[in-house]
N, C-alpha and C. Protein backbone atom coordinates (compact mmCIF):
# COMPACT_ATOMS: atom_id res chain seq x y z
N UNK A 1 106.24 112.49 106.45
CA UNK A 1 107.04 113.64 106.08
C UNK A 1 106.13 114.71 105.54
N UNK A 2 106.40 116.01 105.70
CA UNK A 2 105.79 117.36 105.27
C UNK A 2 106.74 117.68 104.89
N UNK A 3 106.31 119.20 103.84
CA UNK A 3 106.69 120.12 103.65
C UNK A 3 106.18 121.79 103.49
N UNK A 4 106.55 122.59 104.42
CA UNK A 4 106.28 124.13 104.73
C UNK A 4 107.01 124.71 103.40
N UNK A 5 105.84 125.17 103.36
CA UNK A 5 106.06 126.19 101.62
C UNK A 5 105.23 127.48 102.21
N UNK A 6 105.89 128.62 100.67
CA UNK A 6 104.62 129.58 100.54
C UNK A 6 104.31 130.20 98.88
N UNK A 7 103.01 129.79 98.78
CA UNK A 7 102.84 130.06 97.47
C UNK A 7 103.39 131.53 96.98
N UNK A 8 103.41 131.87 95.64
CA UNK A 8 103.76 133.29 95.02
C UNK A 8 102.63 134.25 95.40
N UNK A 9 101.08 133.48 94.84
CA UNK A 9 100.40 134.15 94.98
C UNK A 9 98.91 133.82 95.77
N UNK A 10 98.71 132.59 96.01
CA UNK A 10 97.99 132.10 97.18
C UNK A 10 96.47 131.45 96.57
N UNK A 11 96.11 130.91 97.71
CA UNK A 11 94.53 131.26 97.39
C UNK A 11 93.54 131.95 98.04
N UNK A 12 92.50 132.53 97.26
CA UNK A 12 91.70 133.29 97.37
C UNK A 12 90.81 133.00 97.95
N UNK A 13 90.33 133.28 99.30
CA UNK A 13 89.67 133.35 99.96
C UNK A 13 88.54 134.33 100.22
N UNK A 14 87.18 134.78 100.04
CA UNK A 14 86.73 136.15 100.16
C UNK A 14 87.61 137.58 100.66
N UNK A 15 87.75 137.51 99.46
CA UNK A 15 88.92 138.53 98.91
C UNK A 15 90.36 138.92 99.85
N UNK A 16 90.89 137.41 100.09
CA UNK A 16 92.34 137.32 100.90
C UNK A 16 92.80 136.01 100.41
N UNK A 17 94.18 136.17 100.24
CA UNK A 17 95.16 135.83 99.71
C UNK A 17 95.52 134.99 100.83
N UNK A 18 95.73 133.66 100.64
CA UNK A 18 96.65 132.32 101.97
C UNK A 18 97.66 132.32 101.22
N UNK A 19 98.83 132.37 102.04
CA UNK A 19 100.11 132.30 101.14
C UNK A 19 100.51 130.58 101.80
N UNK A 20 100.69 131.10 103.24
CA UNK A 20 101.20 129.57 103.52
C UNK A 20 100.71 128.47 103.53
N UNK A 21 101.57 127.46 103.31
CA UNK A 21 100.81 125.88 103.21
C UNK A 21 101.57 124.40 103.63
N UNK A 22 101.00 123.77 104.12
CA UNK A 22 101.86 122.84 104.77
C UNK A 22 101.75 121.64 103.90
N UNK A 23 102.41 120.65 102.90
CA UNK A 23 101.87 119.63 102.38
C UNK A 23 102.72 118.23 102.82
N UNK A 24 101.65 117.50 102.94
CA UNK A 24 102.21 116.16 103.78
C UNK A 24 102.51 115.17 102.60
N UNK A 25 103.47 114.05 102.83
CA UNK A 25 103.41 112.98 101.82
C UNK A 25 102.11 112.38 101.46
N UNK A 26 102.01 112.05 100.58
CA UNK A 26 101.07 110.90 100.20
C UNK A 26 101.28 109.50 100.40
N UNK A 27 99.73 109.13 101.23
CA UNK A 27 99.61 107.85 102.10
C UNK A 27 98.52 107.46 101.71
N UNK A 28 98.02 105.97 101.90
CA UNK A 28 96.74 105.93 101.05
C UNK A 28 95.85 106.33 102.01
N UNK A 29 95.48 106.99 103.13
CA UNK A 29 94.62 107.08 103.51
C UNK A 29 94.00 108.70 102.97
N UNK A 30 94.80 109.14 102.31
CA UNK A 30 94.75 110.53 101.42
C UNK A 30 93.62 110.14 100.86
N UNK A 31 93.51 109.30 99.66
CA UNK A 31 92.91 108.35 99.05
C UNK A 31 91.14 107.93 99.49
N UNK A 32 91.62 106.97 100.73
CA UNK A 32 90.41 106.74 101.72
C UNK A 32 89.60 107.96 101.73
N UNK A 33 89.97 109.10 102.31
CA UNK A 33 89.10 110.69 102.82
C UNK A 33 88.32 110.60 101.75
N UNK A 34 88.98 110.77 100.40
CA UNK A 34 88.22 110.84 99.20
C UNK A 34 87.37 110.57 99.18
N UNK A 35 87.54 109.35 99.27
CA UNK A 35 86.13 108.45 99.01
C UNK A 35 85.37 108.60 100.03
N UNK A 36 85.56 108.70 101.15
CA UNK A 36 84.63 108.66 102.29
C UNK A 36 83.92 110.28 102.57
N UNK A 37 84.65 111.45 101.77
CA UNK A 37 84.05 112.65 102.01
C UNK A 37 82.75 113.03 101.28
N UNK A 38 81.70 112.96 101.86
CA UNK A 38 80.25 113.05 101.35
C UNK A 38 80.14 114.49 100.89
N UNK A 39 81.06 115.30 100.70
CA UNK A 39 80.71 116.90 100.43
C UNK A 39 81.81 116.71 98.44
N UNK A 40 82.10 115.65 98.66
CA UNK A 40 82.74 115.27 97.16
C UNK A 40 81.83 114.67 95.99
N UNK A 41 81.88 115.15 95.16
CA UNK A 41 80.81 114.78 94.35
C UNK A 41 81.61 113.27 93.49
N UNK A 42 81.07 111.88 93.81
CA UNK A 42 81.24 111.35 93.34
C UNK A 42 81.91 110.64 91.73
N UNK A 43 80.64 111.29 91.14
CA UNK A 43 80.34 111.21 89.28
C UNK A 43 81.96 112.10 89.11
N UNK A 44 82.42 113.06 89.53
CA UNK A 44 83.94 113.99 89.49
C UNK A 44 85.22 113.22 89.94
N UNK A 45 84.97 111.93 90.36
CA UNK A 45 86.24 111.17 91.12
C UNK A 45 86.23 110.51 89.86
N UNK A 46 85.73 110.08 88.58
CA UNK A 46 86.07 109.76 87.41
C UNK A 46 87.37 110.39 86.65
N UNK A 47 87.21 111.52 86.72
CA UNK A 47 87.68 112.57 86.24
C UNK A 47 89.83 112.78 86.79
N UNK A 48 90.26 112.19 86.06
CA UNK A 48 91.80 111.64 87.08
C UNK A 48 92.26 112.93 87.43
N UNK A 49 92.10 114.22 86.81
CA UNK A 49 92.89 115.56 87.31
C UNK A 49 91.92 115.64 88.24
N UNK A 50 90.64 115.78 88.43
CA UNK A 50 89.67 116.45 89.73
C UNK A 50 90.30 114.84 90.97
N UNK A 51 90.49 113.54 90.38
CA UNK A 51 91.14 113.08 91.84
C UNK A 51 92.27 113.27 91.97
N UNK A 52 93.06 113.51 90.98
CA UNK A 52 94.53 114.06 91.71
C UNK A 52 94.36 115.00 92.09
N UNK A 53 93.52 116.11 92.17
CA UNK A 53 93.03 117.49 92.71
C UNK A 53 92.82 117.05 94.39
N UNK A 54 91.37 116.08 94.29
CA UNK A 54 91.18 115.87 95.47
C UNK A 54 92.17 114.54 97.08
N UNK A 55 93.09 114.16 96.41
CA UNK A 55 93.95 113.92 96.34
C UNK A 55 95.15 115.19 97.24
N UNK A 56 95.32 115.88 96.68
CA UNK A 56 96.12 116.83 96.68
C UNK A 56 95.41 117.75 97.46
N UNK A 57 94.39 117.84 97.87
CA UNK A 57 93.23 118.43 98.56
C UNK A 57 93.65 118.11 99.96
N UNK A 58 93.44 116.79 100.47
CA UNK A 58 93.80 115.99 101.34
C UNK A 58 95.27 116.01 102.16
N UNK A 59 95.72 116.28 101.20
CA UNK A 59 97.32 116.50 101.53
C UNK A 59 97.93 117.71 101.86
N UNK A 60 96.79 119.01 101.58
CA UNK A 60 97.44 120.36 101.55
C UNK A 60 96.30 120.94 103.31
N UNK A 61 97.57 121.91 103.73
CA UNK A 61 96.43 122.41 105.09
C UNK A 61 97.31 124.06 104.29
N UNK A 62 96.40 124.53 104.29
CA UNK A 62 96.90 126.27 104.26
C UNK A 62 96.67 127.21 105.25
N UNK A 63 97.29 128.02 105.44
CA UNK A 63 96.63 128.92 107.34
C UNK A 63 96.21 129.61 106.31
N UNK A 64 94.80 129.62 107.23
CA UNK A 64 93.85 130.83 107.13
C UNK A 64 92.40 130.04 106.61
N UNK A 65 92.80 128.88 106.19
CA UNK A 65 91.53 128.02 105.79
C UNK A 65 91.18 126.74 106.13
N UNK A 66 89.92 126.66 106.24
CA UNK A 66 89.69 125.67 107.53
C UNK A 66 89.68 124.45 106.74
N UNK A 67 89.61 124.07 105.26
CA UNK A 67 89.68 122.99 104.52
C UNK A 67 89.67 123.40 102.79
N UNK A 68 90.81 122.96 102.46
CA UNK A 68 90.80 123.10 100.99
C UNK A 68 90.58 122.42 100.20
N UNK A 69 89.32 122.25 99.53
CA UNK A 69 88.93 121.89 98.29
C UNK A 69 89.48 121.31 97.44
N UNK A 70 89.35 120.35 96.47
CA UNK A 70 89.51 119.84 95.37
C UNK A 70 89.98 121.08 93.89
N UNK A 71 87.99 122.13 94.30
CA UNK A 71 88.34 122.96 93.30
C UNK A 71 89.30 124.03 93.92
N UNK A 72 89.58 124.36 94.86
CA UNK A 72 90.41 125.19 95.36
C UNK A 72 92.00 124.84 94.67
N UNK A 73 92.18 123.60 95.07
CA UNK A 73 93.48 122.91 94.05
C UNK A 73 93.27 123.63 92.17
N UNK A 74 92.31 122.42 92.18
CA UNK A 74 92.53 123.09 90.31
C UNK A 74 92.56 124.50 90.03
N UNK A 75 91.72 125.89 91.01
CA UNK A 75 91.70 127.05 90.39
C UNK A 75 92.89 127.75 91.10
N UNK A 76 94.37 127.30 91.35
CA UNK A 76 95.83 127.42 91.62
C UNK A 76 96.28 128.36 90.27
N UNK A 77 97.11 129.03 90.67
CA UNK A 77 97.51 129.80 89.48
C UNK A 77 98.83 129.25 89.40
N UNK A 78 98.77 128.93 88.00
CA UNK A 78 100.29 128.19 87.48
C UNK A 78 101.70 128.41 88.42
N UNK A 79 101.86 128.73 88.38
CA UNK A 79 102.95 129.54 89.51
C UNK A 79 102.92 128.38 90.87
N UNK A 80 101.43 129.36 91.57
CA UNK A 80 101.20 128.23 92.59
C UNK A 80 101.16 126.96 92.44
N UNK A 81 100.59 126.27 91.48
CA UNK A 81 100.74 124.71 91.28
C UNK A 81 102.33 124.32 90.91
N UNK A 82 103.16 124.87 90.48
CA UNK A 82 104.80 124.32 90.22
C UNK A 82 105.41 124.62 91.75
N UNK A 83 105.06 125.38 92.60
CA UNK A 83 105.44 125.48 93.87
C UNK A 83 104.98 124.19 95.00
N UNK A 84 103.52 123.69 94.23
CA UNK A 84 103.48 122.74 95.12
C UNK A 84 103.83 121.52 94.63
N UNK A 85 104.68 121.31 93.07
CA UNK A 85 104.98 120.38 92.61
C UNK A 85 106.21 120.04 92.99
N UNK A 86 107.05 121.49 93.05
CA UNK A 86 108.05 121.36 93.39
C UNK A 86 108.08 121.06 95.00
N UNK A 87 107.31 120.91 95.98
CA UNK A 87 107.21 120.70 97.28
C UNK A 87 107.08 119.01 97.53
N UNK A 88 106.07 118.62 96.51
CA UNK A 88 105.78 116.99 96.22
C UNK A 88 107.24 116.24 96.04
N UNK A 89 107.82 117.23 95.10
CA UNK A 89 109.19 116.50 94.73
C UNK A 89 110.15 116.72 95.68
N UNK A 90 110.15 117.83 96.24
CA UNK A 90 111.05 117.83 97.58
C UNK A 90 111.32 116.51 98.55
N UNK A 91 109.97 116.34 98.80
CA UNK A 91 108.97 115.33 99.63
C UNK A 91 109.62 114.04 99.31
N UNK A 92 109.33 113.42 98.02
CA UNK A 92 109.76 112.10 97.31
C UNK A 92 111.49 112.62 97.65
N UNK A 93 112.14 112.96 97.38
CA UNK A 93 113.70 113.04 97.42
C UNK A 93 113.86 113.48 99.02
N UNK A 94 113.63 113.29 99.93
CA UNK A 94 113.65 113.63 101.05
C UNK A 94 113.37 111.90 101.56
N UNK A 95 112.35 111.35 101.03
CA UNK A 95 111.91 109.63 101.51
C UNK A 95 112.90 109.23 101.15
N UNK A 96 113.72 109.56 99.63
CA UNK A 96 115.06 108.61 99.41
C UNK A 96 116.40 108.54 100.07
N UNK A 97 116.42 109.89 100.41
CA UNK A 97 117.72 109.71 101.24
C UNK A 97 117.51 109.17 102.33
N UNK A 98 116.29 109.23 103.00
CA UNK A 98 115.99 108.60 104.14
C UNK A 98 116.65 107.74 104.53
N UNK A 99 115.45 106.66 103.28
CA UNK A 99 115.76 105.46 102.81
C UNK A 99 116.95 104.45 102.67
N UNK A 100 117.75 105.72 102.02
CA UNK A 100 119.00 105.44 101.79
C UNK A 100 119.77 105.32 102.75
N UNK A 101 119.82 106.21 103.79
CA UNK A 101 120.62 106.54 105.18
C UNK A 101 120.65 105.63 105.98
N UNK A 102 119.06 105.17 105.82
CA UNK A 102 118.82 104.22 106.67
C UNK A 102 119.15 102.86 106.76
N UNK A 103 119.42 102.28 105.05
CA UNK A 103 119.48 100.94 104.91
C UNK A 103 121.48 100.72 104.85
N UNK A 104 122.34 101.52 104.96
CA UNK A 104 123.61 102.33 104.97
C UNK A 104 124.09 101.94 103.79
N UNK A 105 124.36 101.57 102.87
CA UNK A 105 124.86 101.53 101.48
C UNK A 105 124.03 102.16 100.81
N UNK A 106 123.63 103.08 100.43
CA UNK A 106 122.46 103.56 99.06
C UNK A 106 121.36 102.94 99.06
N UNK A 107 120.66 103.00 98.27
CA UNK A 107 119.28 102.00 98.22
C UNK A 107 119.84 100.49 97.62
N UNK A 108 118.97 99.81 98.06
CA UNK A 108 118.75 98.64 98.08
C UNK A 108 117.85 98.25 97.89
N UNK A 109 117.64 96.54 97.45
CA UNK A 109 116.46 96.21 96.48
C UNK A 109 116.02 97.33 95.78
N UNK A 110 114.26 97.12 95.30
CA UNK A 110 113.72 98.30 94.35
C UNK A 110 113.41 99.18 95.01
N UNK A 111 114.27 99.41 95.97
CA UNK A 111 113.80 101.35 96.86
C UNK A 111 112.79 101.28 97.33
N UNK A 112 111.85 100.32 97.43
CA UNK A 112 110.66 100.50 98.26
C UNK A 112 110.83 99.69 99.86
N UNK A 113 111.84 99.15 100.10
CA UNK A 113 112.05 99.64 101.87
C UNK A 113 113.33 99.17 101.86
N UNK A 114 113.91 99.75 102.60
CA UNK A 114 115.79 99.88 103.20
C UNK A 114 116.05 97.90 103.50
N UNK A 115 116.78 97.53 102.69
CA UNK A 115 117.30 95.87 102.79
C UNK A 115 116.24 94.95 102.63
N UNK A 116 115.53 95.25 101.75
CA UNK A 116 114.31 94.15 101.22
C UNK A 116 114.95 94.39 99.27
N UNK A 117 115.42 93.19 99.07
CA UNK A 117 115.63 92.97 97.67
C UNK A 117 114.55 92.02 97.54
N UNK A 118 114.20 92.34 96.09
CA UNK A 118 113.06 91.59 95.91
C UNK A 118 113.08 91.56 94.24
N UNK A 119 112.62 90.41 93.63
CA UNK A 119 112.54 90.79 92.24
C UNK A 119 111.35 90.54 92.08
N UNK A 120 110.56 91.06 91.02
CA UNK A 120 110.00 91.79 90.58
C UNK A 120 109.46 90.74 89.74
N UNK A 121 108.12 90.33 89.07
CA UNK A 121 107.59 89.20 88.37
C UNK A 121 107.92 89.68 86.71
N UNK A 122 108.29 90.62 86.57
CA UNK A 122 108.73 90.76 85.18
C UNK A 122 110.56 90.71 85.16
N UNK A 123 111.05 90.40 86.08
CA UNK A 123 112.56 89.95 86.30
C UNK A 123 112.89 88.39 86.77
N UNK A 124 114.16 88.59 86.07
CA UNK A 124 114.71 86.95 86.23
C UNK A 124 115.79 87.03 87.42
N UNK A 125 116.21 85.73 88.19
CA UNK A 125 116.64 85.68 88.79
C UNK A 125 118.14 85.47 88.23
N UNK A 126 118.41 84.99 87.18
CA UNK A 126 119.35 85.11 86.42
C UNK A 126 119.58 83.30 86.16
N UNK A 127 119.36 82.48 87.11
CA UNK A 127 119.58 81.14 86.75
C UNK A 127 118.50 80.20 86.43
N UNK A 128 117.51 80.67 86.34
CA UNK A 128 116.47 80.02 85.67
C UNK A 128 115.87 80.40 84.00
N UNK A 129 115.99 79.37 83.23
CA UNK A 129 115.62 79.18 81.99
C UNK A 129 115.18 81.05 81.54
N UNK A 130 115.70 81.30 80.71
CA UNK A 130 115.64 82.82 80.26
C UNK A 130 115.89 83.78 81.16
N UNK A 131 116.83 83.22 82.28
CA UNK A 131 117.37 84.35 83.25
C UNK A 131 118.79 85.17 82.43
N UNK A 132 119.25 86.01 83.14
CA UNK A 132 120.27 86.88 82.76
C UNK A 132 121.47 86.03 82.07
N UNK A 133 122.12 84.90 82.38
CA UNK A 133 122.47 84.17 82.29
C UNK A 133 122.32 83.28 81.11
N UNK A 134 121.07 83.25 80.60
CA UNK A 134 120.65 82.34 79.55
C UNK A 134 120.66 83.05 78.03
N UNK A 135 121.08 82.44 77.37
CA UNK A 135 120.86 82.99 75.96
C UNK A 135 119.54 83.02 75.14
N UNK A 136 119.08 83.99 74.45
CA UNK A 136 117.83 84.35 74.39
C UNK A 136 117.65 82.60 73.47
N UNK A 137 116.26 82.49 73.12
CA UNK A 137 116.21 81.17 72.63
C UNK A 137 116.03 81.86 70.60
N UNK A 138 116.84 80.72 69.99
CA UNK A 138 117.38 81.12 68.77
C UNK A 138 119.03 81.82 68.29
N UNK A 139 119.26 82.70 69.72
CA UNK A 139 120.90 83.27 69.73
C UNK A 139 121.49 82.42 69.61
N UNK A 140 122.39 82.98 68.86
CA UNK A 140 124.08 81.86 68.78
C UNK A 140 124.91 82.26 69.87
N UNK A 141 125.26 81.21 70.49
CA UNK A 141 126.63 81.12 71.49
C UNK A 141 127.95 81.96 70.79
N UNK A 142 128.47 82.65 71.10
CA UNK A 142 130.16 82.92 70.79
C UNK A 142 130.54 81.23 70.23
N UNK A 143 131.20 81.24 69.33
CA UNK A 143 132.13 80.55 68.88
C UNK A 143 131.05 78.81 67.79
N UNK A 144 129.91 78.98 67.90
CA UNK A 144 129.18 78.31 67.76
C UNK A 144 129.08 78.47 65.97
N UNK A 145 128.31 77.65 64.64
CA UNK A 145 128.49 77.91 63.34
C UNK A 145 127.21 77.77 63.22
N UNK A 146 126.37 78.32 62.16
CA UNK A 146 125.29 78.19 62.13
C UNK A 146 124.85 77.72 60.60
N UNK A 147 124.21 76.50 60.70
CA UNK A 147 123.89 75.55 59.80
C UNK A 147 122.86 75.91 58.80
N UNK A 148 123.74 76.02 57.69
CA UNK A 148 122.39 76.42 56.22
C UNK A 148 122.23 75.57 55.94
């Protein structure tokens, strides 16, 4: 999934303004480029805003420029960065209804694919020893007296 936006005020290019921009979901191979792009300065992929930058780098094509930068991301003028946040979020709520459409009752299981329920290693199944079902250990039962 993409999304066609256009910034307020763009980026700056020797002295021109890119308004439009195309931004794709995030996939891990976004990720992969990163690491594999030798024009990225390593020792800076520490740095979690310069990889969500480059990151977000990966994910953005703008007309008029043949590849956008990491720092091209961070030096966004506020404005422009809530336009492409708000495009990210478009993006994510666009996978859910998908999602949703697709699996035909709403989501199912934990939303990460249409009719795969799945629990989760910090969830109980409800009938095993401290499942939903079970009373915490020390609780009193309803109707039960408790011995001084």
């Amino acid at each position: 999934m993409e999304h066609k936006g256009t910034f307020l005020i763009g980026i700056e290019v020797e002295g021109e303004f890119h308004k439009e921009f195309l931004l794709q979901e995030e996939r891990f191979k976004h990720k992969l480029e990163v690491f594999t792009d030798h024009t990225i300065a390593r020792e800076a992929l520490v740095d979690p805003a310069f990889m969500a930058a480059a990151v977000l780098a990966k994910r953005l094509t703008v007309t008029g420029i043949a590849r956008v930068t990491p720092e091209m991301v961070l030096d966004l003028f506020p404005e422009d960065g809530n336009e492409l946040g708000m495009a990210g979020a478009t993006i994510v709520q666009r996978r859910r209804d998908f999602r949703s459409s697709a699996g035909g009752e709403g989501e199912q299981g934990d939303g990460d694919r249409p009719g795969e329920d799945r629990v989760r290693p910090d969830q109980h199944h409800g009938d095993e020893p401290g499942g939903a079902d079970s009373p915490a250990p020390g609780a009193q039962q309803a109707g039960e007296e408790t011995q001084e």
